[in-house]
PDB file of N, CA and C in Angstrom:
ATOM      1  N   UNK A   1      -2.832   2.315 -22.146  1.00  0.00           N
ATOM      2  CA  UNK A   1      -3.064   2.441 -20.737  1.00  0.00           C
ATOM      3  C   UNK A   1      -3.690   1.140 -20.253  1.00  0.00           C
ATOM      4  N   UNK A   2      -3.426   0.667 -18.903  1.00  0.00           N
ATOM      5  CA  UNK A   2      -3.944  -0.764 -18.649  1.00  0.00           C
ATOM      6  C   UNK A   2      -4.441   0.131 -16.848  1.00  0.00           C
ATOM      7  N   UNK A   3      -5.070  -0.496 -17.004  1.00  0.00           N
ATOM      8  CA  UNK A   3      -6.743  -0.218 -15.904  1.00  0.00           C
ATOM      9  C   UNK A   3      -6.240  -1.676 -14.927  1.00  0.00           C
ATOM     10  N   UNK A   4      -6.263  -1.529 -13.696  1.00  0.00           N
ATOM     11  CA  UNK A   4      -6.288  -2.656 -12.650  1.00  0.00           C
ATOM     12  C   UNK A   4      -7.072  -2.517 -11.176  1.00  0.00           C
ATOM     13  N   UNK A   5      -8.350  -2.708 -11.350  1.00  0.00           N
ATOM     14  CA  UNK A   5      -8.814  -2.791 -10.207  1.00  0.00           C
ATOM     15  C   UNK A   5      -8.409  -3.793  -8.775  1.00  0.00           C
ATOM     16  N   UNK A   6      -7.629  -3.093  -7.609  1.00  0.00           N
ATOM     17  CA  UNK A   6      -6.980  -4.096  -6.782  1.00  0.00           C
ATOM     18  C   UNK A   6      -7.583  -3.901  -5.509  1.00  0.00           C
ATOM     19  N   UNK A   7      -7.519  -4.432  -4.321  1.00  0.00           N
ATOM     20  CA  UNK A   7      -7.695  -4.407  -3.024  1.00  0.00           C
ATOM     21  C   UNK A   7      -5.928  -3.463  -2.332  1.00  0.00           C
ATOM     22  N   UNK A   8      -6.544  -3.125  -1.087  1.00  0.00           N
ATOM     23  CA  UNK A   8      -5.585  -1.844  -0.627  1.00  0.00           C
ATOM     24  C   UNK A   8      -4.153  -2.776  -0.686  1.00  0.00           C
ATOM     25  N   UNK A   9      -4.008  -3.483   0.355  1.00  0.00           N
ATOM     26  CA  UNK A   9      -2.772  -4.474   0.197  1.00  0.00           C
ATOM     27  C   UNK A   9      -2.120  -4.621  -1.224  1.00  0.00           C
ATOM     28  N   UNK A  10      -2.848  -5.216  -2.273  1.00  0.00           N
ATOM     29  CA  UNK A  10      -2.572  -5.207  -3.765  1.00  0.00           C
ATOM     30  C   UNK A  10      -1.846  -4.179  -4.180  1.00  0.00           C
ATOM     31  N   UNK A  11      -2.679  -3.015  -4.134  1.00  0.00           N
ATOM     32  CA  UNK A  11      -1.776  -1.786  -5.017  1.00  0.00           C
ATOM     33  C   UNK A  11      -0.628  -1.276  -4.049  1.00  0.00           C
ATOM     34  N   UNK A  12      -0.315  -1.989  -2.371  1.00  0.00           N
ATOM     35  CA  UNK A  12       1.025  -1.078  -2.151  1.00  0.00           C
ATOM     36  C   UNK A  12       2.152  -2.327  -3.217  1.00  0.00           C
ATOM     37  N   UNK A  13       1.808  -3.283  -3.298  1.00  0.00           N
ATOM     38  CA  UNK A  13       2.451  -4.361  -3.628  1.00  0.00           C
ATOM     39  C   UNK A  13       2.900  -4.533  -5.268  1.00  0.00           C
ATOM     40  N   UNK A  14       1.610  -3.876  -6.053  1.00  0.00           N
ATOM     41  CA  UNK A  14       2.077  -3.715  -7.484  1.00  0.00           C
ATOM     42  C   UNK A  14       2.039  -1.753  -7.525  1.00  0.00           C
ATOM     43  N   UNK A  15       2.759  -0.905  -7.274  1.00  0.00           N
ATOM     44  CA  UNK A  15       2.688   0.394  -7.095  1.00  0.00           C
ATOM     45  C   UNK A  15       4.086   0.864  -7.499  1.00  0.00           C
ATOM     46  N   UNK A  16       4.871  -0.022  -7.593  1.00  0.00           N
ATOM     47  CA  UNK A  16       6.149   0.043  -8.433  1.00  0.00           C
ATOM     48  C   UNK A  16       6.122  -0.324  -9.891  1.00  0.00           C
ATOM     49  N   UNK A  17       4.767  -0.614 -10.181  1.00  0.00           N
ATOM     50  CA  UNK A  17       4.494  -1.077 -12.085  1.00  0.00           C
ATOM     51  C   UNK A  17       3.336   0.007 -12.288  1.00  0.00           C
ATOM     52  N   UNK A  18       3.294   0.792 -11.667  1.00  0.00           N
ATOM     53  CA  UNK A  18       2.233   1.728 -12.042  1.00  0.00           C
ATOM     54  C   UNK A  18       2.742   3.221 -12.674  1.00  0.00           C
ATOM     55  N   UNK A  19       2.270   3.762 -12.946  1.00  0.00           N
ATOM     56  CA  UNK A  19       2.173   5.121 -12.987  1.00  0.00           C
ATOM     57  C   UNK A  19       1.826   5.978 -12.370  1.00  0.00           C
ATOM     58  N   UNK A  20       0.550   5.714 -11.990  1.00  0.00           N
ATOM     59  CA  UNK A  20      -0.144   6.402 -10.411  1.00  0.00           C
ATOM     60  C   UNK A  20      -1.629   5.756 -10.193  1.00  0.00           C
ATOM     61  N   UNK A  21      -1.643   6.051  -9.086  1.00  0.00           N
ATOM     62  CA  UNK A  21      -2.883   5.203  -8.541  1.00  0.00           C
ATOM     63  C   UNK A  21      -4.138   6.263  -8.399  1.00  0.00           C
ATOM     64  N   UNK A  22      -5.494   5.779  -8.767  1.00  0.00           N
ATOM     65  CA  UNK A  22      -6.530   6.947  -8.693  1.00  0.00           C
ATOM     66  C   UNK A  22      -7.232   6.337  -7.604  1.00  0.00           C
ATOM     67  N   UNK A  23      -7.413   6.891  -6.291  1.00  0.00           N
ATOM     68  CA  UNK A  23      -8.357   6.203  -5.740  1.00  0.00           C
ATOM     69  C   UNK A  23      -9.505   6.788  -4.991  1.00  0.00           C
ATOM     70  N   UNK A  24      -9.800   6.806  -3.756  1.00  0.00           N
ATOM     71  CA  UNK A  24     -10.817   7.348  -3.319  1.00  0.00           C
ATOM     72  C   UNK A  24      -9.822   8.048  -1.731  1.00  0.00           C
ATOM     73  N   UNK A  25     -10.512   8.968  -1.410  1.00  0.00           N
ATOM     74  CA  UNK A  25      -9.529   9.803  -0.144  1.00  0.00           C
ATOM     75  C   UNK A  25      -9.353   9.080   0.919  1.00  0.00           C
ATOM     76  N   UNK A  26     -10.214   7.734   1.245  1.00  0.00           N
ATOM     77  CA  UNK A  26      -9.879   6.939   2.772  1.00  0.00           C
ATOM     78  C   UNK A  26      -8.702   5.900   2.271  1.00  0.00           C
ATOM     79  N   UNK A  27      -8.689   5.231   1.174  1.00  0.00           N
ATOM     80  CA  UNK A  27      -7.896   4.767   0.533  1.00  0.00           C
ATOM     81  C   UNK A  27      -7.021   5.240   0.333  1.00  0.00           C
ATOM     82  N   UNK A  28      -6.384   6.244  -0.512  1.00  0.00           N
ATOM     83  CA  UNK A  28      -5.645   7.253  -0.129  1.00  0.00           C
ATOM     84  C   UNK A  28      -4.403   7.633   1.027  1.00  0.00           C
ATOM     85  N   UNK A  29      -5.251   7.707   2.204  1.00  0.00           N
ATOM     86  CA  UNK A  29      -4.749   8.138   3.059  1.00  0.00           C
ATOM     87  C   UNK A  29      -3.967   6.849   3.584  1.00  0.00           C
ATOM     88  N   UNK A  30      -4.787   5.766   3.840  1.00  0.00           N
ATOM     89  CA  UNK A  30      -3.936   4.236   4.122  1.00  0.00           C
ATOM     90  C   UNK A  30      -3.035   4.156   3.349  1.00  0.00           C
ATOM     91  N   UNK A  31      -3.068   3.931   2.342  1.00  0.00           N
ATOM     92  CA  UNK A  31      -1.863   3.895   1.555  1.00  0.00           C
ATOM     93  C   UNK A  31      -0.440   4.922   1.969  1.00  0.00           C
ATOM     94  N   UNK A  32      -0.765   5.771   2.211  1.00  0.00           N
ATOM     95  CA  UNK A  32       0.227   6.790   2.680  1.00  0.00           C
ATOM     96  C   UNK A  32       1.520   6.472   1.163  1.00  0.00           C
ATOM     97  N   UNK A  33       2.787   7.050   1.133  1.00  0.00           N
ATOM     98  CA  UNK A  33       3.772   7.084   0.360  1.00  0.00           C
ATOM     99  C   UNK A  33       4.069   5.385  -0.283  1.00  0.00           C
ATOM    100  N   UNK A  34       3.914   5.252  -1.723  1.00  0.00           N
ATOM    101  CA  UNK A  34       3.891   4.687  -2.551  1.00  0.00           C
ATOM    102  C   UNK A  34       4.870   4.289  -3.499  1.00  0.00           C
ATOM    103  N   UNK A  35       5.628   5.808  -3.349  1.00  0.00           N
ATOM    104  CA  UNK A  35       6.665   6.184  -4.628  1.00  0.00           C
ATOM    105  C   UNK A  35       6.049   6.100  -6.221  1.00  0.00           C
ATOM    106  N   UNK A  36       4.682   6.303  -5.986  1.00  0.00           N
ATOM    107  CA  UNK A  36       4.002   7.032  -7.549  1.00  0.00           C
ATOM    108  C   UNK A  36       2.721   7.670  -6.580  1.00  0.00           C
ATOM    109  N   UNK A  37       2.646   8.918  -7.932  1.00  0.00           N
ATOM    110  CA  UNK A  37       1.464   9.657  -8.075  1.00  0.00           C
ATOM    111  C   UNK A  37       0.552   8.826  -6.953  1.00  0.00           C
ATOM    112  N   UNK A  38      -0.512   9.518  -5.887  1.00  0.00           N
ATOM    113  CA  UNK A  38      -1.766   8.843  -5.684  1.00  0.00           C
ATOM    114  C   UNK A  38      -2.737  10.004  -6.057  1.00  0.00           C
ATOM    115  N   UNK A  39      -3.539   9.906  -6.734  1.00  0.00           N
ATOM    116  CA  UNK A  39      -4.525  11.346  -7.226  1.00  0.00           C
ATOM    117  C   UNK A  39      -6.105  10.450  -6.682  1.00  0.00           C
ATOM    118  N   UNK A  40      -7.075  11.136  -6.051  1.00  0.00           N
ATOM    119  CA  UNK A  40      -7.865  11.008  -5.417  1.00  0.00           C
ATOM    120  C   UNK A  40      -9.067  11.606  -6.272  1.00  0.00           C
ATOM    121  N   UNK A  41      -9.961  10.631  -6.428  1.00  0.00           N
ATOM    122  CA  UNK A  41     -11.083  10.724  -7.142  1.00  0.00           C
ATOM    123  C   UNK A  41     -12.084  10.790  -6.253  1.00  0.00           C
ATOM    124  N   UNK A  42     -13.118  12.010  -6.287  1.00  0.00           N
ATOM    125  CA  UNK A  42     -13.977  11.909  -5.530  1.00  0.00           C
ATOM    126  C   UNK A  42     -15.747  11.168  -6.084  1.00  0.00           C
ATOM    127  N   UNK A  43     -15.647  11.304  -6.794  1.00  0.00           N
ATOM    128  CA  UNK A  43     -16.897  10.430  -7.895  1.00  0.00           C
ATOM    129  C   UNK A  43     -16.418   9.428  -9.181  1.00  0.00           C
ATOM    130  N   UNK A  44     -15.755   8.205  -8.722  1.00  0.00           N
ATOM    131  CA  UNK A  44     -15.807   7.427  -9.812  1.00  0.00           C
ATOM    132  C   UNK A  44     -16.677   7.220 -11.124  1.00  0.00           C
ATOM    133  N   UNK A  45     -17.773   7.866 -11.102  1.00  0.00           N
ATOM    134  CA  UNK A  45     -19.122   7.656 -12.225  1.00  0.00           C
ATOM    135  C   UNK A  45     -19.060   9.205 -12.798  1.00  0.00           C
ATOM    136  N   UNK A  46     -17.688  10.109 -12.523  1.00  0.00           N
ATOM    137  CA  UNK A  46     -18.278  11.105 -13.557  1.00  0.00           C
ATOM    138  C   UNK A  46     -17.304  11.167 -14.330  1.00  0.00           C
ATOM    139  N   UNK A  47     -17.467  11.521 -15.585  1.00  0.00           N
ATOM    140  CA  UNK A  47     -16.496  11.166 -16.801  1.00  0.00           C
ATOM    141  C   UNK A  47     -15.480  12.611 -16.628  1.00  0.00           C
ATOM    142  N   UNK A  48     -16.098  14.198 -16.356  1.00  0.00           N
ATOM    143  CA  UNK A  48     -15.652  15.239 -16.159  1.00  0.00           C
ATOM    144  C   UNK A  48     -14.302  15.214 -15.017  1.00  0.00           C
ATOM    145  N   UNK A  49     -15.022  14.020 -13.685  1.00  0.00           N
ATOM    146  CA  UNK A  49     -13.863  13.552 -13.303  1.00  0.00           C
ATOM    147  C   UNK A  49     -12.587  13.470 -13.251  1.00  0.00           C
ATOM    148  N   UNK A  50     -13.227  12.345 -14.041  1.00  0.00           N
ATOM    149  CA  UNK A  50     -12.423  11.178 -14.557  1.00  0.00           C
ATOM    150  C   UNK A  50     -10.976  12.311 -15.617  1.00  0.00           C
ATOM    151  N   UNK A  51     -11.708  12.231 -16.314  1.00  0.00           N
ATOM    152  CA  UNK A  51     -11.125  13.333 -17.493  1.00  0.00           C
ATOM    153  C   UNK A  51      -9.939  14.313 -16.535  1.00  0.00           C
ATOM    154  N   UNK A  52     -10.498  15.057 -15.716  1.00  0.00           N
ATOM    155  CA  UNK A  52      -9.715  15.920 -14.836  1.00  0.00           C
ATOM    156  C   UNK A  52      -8.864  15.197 -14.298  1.00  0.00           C
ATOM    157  N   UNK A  53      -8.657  14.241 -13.785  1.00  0.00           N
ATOM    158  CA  UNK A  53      -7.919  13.344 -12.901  1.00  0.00           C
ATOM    159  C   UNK A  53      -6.803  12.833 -14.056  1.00  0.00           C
ATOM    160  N   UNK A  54      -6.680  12.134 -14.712  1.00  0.00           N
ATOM    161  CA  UNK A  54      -5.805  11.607 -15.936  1.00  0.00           C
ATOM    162  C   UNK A  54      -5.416  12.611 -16.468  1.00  0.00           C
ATOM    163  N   UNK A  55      -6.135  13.743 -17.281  1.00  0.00           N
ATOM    164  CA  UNK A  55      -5.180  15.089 -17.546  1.00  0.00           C
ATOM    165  C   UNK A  55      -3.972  15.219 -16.653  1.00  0.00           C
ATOM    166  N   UNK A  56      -4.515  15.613 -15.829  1.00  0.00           N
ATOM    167  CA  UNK A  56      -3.727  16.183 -14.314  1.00  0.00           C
ATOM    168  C   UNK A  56      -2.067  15.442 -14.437  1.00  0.00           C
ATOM    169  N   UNK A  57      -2.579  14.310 -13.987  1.00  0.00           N
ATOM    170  CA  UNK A  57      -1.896  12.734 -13.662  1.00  0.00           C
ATOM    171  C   UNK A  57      -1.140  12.939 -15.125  1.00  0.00           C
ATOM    172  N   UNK A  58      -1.497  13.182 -16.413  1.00  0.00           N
ATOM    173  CA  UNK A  58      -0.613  12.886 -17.523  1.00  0.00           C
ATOM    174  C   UNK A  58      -0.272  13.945 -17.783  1.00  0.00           C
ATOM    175  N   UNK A  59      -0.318  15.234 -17.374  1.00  0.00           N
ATOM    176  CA  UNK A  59      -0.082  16.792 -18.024  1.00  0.00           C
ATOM    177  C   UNK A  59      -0.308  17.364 -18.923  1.00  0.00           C
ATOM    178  N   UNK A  60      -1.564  16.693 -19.452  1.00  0.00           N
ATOM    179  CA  UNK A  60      -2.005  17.016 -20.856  1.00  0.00           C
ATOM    180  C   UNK A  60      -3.304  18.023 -20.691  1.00  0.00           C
TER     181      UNK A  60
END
């Protein structure tokens, strides 16, 4: 798995090399349709999160 922290512009621009994007809900919403996954993290600092979000996102 490769991790890329980007600015909003950035990820509509690399969002065709992704898998899906995790971000935050105002972010999110700007972004609007992507053509991958956008899954919305509401606490970046919790691992339970985190964990929930990537399950989800990978179906595991």
């Amino acid at each position: 798995m490769t991790v890329e922290a980007t600015d909003t512009i950035s990820a509509k621009g690399k969002a065709a090399e992704a898998v899906a994007i995790l971000t935050s809900r105002e972010i999110a919403r700007t972004l609007g349709d992507v053509g991958v996954p956008v899954r919305v993290v509401e606490d970046f600092t919790s691992r339970t999160e985190a964990d929930r979000v990537l399950r989800d996102t990978y179906d595991v």
